[in-house]
C-alpha atoms as a PDB file:
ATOM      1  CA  UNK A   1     -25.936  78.286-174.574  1.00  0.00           C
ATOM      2  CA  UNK A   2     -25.631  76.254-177.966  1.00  0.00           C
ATOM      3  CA  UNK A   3     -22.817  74.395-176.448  1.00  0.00           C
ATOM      4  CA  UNK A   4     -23.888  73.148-173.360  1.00  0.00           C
ATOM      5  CA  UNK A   5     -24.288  69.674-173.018  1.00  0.00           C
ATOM      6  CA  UNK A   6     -26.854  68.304-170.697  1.00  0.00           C
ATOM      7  CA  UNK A   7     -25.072  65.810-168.163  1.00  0.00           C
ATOM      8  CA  UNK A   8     -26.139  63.153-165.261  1.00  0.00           C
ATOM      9  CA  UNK A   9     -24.267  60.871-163.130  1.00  0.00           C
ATOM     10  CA  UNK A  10     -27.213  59.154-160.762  1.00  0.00           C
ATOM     11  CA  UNK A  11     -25.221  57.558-157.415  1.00  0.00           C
ATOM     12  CA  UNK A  12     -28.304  56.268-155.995  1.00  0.00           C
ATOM     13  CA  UNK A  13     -31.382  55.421-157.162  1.00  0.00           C
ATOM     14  CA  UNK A  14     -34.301  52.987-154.955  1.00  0.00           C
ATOM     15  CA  UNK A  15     -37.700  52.324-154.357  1.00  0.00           C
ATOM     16  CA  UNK A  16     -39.521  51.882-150.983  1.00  0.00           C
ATOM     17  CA  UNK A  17     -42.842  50.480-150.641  1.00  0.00           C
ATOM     18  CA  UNK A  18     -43.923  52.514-153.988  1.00  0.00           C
ATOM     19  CA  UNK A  19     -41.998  55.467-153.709  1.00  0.00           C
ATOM     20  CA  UNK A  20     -39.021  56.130-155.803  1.00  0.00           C
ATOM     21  CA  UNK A  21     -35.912  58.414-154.636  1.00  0.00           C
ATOM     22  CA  UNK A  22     -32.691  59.223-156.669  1.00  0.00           C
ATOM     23  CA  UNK A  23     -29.377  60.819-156.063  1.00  0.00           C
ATOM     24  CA  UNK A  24     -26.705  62.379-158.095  1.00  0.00           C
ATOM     25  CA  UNK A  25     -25.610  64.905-160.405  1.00  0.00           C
ATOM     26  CA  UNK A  26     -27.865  66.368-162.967  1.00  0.00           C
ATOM     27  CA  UNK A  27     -26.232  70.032-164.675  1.00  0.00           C
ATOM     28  CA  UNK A  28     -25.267  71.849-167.946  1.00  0.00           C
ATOM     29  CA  UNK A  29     -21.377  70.998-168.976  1.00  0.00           C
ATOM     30  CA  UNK A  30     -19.956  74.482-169.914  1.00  0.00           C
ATOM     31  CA  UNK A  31     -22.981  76.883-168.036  1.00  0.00           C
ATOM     32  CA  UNK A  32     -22.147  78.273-165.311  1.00  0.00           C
ATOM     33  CA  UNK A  33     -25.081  77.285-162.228  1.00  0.00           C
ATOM     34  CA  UNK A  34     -24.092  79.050-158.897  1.00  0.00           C
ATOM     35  CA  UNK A  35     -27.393  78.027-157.047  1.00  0.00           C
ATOM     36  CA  UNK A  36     -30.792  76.387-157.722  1.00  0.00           C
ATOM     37  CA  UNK A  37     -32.005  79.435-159.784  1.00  0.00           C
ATOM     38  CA  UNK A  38     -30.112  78.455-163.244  1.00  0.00           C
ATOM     39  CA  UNK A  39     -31.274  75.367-163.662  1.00  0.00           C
ATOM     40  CA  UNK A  40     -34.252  73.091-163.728  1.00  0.00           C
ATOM     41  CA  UNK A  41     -34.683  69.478-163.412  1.00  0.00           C
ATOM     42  CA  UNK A  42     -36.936  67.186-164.394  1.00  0.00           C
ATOM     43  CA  UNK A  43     -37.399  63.299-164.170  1.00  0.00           C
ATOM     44  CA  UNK A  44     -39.983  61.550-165.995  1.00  0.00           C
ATOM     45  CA  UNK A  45     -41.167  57.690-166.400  1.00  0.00           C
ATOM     46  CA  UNK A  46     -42.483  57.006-170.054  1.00  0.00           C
ATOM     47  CA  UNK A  47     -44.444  53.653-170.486  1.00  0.00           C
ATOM     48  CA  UNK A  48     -43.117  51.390-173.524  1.00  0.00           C
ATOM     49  CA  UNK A  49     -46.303  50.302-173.834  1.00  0.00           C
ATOM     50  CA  UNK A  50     -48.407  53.372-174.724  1.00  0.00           C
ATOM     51  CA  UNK A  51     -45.854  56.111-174.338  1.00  0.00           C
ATOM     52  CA  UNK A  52     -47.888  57.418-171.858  1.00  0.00           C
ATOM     53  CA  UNK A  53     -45.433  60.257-169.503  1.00  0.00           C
ATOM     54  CA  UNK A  54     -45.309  61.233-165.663  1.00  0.00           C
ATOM     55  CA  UNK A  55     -43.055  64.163-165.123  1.00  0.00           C
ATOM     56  CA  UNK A  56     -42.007  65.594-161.667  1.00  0.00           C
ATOM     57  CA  UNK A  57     -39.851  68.143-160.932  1.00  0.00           C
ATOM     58  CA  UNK A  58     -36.440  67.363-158.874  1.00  0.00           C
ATOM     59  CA  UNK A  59     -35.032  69.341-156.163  1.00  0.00           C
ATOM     60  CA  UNK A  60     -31.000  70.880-156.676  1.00  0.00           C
ATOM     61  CA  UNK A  61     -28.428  69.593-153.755  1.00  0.00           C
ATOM     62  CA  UNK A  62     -25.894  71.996-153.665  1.00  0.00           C
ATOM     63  CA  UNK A  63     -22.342  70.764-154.512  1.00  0.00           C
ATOM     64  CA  UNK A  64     -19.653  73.380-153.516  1.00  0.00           C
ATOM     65  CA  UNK A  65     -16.809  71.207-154.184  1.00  0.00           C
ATOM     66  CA  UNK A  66     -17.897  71.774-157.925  1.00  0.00           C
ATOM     67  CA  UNK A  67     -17.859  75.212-157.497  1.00  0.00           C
ATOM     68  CA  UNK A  68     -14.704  75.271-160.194  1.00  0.00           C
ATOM     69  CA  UNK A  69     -14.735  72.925-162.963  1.00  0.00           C
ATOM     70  CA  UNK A  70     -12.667  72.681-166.131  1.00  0.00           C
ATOM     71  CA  UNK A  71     -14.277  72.074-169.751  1.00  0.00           C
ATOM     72  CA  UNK A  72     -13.053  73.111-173.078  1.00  0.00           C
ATOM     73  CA  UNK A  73     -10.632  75.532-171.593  1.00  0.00           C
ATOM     74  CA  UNK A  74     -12.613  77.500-168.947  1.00  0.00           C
ATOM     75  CA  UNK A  75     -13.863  77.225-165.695  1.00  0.00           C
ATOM     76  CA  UNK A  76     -17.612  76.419-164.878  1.00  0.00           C
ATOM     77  CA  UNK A  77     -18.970  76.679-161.604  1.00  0.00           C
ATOM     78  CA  UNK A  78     -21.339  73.727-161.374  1.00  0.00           C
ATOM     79  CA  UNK A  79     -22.202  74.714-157.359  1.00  0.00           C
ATOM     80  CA  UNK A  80     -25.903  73.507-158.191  1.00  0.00           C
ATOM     81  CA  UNK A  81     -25.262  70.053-159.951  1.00  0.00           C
ATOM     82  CA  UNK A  82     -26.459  67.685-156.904  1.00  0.00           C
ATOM     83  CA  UNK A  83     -29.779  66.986-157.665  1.00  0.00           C
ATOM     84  CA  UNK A  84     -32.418  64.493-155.874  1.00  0.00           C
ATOM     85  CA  UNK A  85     -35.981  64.830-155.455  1.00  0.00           C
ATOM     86  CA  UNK A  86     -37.550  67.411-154.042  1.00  0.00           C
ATOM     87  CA  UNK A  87     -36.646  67.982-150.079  1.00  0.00           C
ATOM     88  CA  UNK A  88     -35.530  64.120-150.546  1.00  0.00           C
ATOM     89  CA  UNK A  89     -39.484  63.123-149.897  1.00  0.00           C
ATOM     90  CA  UNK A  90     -39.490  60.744-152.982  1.00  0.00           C
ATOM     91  CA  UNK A  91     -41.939  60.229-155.546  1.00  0.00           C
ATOM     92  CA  UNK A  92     -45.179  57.943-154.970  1.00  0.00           C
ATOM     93  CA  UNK A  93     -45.362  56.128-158.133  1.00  0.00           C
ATOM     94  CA  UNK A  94     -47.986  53.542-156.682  1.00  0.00           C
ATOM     95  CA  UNK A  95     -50.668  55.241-159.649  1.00  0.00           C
ATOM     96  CA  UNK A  96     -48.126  54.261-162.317  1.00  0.00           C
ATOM     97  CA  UNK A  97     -50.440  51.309-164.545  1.00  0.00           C
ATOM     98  CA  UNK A  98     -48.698  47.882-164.192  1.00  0.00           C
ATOM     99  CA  UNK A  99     -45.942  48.035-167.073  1.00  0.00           C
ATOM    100  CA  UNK A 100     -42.554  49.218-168.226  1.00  0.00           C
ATOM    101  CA  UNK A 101     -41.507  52.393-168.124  1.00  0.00           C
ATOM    102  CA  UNK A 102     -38.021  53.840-169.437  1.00  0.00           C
ATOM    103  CA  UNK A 103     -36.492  56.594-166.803  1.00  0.00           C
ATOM    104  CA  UNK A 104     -35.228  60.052-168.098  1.00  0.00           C
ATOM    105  CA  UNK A 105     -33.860  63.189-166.650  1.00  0.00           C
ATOM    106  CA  UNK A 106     -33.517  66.490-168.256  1.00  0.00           C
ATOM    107  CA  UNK A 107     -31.662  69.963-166.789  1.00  0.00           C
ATOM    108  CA  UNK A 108     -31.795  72.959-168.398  1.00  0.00           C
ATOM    109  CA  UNK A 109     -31.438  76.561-168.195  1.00  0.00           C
ATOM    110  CA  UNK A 110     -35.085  77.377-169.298  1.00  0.00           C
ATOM    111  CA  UNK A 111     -37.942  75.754-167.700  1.00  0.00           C
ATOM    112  CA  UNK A 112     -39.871  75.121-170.463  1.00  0.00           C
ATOM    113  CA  UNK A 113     -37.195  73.433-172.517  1.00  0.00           C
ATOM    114  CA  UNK A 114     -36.884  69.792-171.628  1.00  0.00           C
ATOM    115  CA  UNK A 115     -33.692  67.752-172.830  1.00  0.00           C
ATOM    116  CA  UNK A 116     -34.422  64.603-171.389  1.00  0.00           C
ATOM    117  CA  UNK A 117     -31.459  62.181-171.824  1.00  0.00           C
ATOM    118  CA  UNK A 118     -30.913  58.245-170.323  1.00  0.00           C
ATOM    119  CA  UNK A 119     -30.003  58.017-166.460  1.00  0.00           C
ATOM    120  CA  UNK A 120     -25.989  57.746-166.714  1.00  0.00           C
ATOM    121  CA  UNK A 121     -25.617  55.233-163.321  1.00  0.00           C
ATOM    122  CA  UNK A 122     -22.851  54.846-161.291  1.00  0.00           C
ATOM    123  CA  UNK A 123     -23.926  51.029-160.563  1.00  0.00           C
ATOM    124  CA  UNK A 124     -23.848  49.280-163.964  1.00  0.00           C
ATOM    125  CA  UNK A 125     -25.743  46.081-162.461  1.00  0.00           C
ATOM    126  CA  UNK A 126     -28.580  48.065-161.056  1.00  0.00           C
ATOM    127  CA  UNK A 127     -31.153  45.205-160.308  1.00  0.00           C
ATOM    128  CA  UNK A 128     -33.275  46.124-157.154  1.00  0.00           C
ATOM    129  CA  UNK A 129     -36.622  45.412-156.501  1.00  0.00           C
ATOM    130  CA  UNK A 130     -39.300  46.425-153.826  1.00  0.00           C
ATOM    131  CA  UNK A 131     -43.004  46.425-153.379  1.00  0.00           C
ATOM    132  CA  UNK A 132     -46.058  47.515-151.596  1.00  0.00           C
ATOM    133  CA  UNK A 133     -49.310  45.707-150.735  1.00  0.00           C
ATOM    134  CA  UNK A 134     -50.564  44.780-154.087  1.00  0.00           C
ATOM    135  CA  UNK A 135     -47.610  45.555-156.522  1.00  0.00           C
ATOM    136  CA  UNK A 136     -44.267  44.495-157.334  1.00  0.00           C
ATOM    137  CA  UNK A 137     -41.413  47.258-158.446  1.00  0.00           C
ATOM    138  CA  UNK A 138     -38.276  46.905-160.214  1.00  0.00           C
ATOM    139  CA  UNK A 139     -35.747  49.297-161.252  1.00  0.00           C
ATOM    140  CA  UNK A 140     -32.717  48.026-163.434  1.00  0.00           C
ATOM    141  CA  UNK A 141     -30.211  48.908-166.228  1.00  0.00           C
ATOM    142  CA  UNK A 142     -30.756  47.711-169.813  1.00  0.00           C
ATOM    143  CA  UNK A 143     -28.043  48.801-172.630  1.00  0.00           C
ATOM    144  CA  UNK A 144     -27.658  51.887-170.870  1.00  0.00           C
ATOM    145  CA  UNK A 145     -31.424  52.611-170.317  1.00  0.00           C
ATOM    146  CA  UNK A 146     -32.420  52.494-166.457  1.00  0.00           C
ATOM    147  CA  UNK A 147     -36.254  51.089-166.374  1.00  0.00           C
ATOM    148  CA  UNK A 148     -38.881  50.958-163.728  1.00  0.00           C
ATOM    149  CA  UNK A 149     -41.339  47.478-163.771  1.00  0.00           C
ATOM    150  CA  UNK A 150     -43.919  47.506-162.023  1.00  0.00           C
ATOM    151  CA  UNK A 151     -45.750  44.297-161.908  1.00  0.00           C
ATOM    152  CA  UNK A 152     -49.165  42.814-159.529  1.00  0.00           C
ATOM    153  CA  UNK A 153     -47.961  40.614-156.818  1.00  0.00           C
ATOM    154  CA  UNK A 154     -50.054  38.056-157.658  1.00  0.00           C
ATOM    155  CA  UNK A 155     -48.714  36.842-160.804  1.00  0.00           C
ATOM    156  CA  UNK A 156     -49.294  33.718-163.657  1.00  0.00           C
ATOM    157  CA  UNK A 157     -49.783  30.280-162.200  1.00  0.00           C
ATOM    158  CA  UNK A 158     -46.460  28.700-162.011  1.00  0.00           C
ATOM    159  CA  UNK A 159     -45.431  26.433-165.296  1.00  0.00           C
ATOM    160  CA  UNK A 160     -46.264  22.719-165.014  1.00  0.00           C
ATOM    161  CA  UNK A 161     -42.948  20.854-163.788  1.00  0.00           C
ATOM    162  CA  UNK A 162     -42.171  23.984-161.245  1.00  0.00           C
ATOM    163  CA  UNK A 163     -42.192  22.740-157.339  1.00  0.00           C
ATOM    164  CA  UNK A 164     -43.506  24.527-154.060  1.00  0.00           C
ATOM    165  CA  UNK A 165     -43.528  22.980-150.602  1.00  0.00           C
ATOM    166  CA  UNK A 166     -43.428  24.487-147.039  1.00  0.00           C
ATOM    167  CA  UNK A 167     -40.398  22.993-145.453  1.00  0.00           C
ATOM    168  CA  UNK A 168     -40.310  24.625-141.949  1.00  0.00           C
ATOM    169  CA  UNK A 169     -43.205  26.694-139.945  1.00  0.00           C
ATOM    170  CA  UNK A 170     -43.848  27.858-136.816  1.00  0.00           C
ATOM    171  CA  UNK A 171     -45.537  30.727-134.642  1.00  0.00           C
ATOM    172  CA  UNK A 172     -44.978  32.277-131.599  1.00  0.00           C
ATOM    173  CA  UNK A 173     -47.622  34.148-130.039  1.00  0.00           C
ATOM    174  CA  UNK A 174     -48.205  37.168-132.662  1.00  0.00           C
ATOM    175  CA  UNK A 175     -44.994  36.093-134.780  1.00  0.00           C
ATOM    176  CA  UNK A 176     -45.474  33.462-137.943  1.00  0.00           C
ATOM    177  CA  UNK A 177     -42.479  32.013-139.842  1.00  0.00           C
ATOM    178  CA  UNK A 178     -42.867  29.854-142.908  1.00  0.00           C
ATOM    179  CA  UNK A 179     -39.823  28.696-145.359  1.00  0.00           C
ATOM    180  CA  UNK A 180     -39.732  26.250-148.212  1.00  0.00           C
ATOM    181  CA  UNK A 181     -38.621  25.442-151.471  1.00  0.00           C
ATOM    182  CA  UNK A 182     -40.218  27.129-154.871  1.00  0.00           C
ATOM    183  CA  UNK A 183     -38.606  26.183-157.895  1.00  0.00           C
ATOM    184  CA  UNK A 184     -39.970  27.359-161.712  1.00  0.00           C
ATOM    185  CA  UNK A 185     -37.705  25.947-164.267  1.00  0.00           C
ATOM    186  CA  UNK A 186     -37.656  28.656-166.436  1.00  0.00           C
ATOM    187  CA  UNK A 187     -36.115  30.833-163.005  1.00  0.00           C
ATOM    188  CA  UNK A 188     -32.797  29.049-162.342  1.00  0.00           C
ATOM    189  CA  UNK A 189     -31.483  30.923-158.985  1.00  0.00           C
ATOM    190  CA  UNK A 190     -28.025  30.451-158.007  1.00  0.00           C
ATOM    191  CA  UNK A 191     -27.788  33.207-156.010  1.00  0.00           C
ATOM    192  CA  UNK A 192     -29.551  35.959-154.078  1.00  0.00           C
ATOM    193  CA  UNK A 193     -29.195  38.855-156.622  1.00  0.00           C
ATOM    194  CA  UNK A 194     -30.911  37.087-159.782  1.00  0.00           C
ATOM    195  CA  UNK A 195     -34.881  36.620-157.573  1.00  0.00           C
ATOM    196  CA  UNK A 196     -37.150  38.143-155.391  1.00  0.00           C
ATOM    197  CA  UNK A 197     -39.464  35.846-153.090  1.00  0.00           C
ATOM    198  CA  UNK A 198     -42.399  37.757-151.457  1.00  0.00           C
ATOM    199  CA  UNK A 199     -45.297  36.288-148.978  1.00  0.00           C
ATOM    200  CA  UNK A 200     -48.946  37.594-149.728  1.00  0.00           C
ATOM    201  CA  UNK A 201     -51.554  37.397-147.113  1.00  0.00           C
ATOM    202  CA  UNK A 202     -55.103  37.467-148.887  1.00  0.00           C
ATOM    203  CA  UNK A 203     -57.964  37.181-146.444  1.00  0.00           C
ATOM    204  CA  UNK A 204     -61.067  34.750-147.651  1.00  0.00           C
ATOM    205  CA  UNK A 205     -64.207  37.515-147.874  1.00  0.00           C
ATOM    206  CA  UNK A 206     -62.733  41.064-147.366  1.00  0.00           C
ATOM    207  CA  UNK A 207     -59.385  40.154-149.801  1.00  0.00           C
ATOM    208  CA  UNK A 208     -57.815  42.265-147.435  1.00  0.00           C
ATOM    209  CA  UNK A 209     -54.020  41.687-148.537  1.00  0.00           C
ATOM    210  CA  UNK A 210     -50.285  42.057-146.802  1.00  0.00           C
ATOM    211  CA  UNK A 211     -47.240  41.891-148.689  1.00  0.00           C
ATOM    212  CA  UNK A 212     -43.555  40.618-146.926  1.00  0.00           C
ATOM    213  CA  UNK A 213     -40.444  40.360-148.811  1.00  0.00           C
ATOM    214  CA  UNK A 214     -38.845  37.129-147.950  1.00  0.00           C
ATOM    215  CA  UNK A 215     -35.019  35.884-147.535  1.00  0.00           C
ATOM    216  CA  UNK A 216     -33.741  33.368-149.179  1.00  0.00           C
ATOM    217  CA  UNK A 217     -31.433  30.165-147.745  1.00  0.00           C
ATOM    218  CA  UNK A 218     -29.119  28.549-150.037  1.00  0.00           C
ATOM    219  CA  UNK A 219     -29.528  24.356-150.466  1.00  0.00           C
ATOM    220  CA  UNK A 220     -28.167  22.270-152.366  1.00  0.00           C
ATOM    221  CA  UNK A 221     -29.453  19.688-155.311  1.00  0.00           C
ATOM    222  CA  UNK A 222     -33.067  21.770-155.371  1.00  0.00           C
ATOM    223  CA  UNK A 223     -32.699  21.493-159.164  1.00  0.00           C
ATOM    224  CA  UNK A 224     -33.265  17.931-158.794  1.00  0.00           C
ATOM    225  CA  UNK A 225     -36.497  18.470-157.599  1.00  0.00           C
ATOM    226  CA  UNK A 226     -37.989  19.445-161.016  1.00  0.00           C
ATOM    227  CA  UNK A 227     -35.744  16.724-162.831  1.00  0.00           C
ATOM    228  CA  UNK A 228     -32.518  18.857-163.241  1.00  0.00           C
ATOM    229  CA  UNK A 229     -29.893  18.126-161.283  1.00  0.00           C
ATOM    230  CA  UNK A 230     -27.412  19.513-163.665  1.00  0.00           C
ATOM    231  CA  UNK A 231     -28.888  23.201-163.173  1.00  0.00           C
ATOM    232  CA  UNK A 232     -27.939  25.451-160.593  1.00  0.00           C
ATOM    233  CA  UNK A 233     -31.099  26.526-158.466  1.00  0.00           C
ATOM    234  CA  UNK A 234     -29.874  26.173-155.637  1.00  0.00           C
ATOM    235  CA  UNK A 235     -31.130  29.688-154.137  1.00  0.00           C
ATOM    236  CA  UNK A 236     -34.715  28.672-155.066  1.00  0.00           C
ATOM    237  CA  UNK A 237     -35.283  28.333-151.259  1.00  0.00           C
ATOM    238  CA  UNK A 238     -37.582  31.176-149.641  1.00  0.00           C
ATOM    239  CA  UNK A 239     -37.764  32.276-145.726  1.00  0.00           C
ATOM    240  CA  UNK A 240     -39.238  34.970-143.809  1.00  0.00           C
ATOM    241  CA  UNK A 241     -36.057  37.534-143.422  1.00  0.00           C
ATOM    242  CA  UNK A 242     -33.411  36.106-140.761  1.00  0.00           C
ATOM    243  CA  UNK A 243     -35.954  33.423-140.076  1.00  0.00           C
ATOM    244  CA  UNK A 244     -37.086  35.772-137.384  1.00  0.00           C
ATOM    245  CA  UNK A 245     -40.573  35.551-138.812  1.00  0.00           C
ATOM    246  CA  UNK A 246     -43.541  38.191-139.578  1.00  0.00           C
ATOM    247  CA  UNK A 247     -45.564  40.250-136.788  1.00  0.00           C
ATOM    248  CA  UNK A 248     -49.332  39.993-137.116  1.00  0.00           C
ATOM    249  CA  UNK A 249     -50.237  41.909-134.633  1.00  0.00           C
ATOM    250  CA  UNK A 250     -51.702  44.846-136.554  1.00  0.00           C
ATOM    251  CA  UNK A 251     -53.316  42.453-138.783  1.00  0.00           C
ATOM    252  CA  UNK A 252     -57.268  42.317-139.513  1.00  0.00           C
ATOM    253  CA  UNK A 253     -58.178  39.367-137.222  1.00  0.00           C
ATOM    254  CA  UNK A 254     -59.601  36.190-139.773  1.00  0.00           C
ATOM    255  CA  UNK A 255     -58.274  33.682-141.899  1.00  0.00           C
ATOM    256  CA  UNK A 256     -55.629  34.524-144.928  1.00  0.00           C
ATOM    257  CA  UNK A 257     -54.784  32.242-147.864  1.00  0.00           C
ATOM    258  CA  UNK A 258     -50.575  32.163-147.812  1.00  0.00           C
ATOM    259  CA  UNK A 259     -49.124  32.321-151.564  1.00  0.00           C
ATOM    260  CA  UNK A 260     -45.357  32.839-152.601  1.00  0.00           C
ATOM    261  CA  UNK A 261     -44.591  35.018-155.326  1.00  0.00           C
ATOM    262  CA  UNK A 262     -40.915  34.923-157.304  1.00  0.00           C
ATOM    263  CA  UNK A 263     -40.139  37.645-159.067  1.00  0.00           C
ATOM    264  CA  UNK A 264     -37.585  36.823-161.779  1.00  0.00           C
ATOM    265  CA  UNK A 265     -36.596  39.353-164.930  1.00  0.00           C
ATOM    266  CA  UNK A 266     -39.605  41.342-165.542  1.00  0.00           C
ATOM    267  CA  UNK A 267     -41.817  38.288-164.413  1.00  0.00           C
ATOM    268  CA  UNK A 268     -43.850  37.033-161.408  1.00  0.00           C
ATOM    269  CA  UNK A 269     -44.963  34.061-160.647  1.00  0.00           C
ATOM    270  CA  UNK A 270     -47.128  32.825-158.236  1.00  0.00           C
ATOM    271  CA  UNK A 271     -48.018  29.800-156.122  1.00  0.00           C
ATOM    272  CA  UNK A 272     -50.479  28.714-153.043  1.00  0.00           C
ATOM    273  CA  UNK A 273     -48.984  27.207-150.371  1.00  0.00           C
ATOM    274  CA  UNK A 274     -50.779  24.264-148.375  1.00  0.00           C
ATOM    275  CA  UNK A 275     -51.183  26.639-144.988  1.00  0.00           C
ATOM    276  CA  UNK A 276     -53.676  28.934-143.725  1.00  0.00           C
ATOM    277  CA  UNK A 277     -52.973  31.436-141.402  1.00  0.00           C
ATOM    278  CA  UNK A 278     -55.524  32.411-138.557  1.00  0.00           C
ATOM    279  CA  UNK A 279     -55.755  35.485-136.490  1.00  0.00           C
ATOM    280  CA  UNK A 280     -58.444  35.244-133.632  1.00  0.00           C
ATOM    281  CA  UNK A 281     -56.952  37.750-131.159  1.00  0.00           C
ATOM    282  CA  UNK A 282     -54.603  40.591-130.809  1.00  0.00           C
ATOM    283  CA  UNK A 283     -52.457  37.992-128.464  1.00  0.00           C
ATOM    284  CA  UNK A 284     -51.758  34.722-131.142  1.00  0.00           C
ATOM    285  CA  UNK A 285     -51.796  33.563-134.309  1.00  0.00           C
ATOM    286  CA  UNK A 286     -52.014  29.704-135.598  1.00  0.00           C
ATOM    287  CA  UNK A 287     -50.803  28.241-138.846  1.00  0.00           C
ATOM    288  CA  UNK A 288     -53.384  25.649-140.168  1.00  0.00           C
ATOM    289  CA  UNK A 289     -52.858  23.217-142.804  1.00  0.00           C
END
C-alpha cells in the first residue's frame, strides 16, 4: 500500500439553494478497488478562518470502463473510482458559519486513515454561485484550491459614488418584474460570468424574507453613470430572469422592502430600491413607490 497515490478528478461540482453535490473520480492509483468495499471517501469543508472541519462521507459510482487500468507497469482495476455523494442526495451545508472554507477529498483503503488532498477540477474557471433565503454561496478555484463562500444576502451598504435605480417595473396579477441599473465602482461587470444580482424580499414586522436570483441585460455607457465612461460595466444592469418576472403567490400576504444585492469576488453588496411591494390577496400584487 506504500505506493498508492491518492487521486481525484471532480467533473461536476454545484450548489442548489444550500446544498452542495459533486461528481467525479476519487480512487487509489496502483490499488486495486473492484467495488465500494475497498475504499472510502471522504469530503470535508475546513474554514480559513478558525480551521474549524465538517466531514461527510461520499458515496462510490461504479465505473466499469476502469475496470483495467495501466500504472507503473501493471494493471489496476479502478471499477469503484466514480464517486459523488451519497445516493446523489447532496449535502445541506446551510449550518456552515458565514466564511471561507477550503474543499478537500480523501480515499483510502482504511477508514480511519484520511489523506485529504485539493479537489483536482476538470473546469479550471469554476466560478458559480447560488443561494437560499438568507445566504449567499460560492464555490470557485483559487491556485488550484476549490473554495466554498458563503456570505449573508444582505451585505455592506454600497460605497459612496456607486448608482441604483429601478428602470422598468410592472405586475401582472400574482407576477412582479422589476429591472434597473446597480453599479459599485469597485465591481466593474462586463459580462455575465464576473457578478451575481439577487432580489430580497424583507417584510416590515415579521422580517419574513425571499431570495430570487436575477438576470442580467447588457447596456451600454452604464460606467458613465458613476463618472467612468472609460470602464467597462456595462453588465451592471439587473432583471428578474427572462424578464418573465417573480410569482408571489405563495408569499405571506403584507408589505416587503425590495433591496438588490451584487455579489462580486467574495463580496456582497447591498442596496434599497425606491419600491415597495404589496401582497393583499392570493389573486394580485401591486408595486408601490
Amino acid at each position: 500500500m506504500t505506493n498508492t497515490i491518492p487521486t481525484n478528478n471532480i467533473e461536476k461540482i454545484w450548489i442548489a439553494n444550500a446544498t452542495f453535490f459533486i461528481e467525479g473520480l476519487a480512487y487509489l492509483q496502483g490499488y486495486d478497488a473492484p467495488d465500494y468495499r475497498y475504499l472510502h471517501k471522504h469530503i470535508k469543508f475546513r474554514n480559513l478562518l478558525n480551521d474549524d472541519e465538517a466531514e461527510f462521507v461520499l458515496g462510490t459510482v461504479p465505473k466499469k470502463e476502469l475496470s483495467s487500468q495501466p500504472f507503473n507497469g501493471k494493471t489496476y482495476n479502478y471499477t469503484a473510482a466514480g464517486t459523488a455523494t451519497v445516493g446523489f442526495k447532496g449535502i445541506d451545508v446551510s449550518f456552515l458559519e458565514d466564511g471561507i472554507y477550503e474543499v478537500q477529498i480523501s480515499v483510502s483503503a482504511d477508514k480511519n486513515v484520511r489523506n485529504y488532498v485539493s479537489l483536482v477540477m476538470a473546469d479550471a474557471a469554476l466560478d458559480k454561485h447560488s443561494c437560499d433565503d438568507f445566504c449567499e454561496y460560492r464555490l470557485f478555484e483559487e491556485s488550484g484550491k476549490v473554495y466554498l463562500a458563503k456570505k449573508d444576502i444582505i451585505g455592506t451598504d454600497v460605497p459612496s459614488g456607486s448608482h441604483i435605480s429601478v428602470e422598468g417595473s410592472w405586475t401582472d396579477g400574482t407576477i412582479f418584474h422589476v429591472e434597473g441599473e446597480f453599479i459599485v465602482a469597485e465591481a466593474p461587470l462586463s459580462n455575465f460570468r464576473q457578478g451575481k444580482y439577487y432580489l430580497v424580499l424583507r417584510k416590515h414586522i415579521t422580517k419574513k424574507q425571499y431570495v430570487f436570483e436575477l438576470g442580467q441585460v447588457r447596456k451600454n455607457n452604464l460606467g458613465a453613470r458613476i463618472g467612468k465612461p472609460s470602464v467597462n460595466y456595462n453588465a451592471s444592469y439587473f432583471a428578474t430572469l427572462q424578464l418573465k418576472g417573480i410569482e408571489t403567490r405563495q408569499f405571506e400576504l403584507g408589505v416587503y422592502d425590495l433591496y438588490v444585492s451584487l455579489a462580486y469576488g467574495n463580496k456582497i453588496f447591498t442596496a434599497k430600491l425606491d419600491k415597495l411591494l404589496q401582497i393583499v390577496n392570493r389573486e394580485a400584487c401591486f408595486l408601490m413607490d
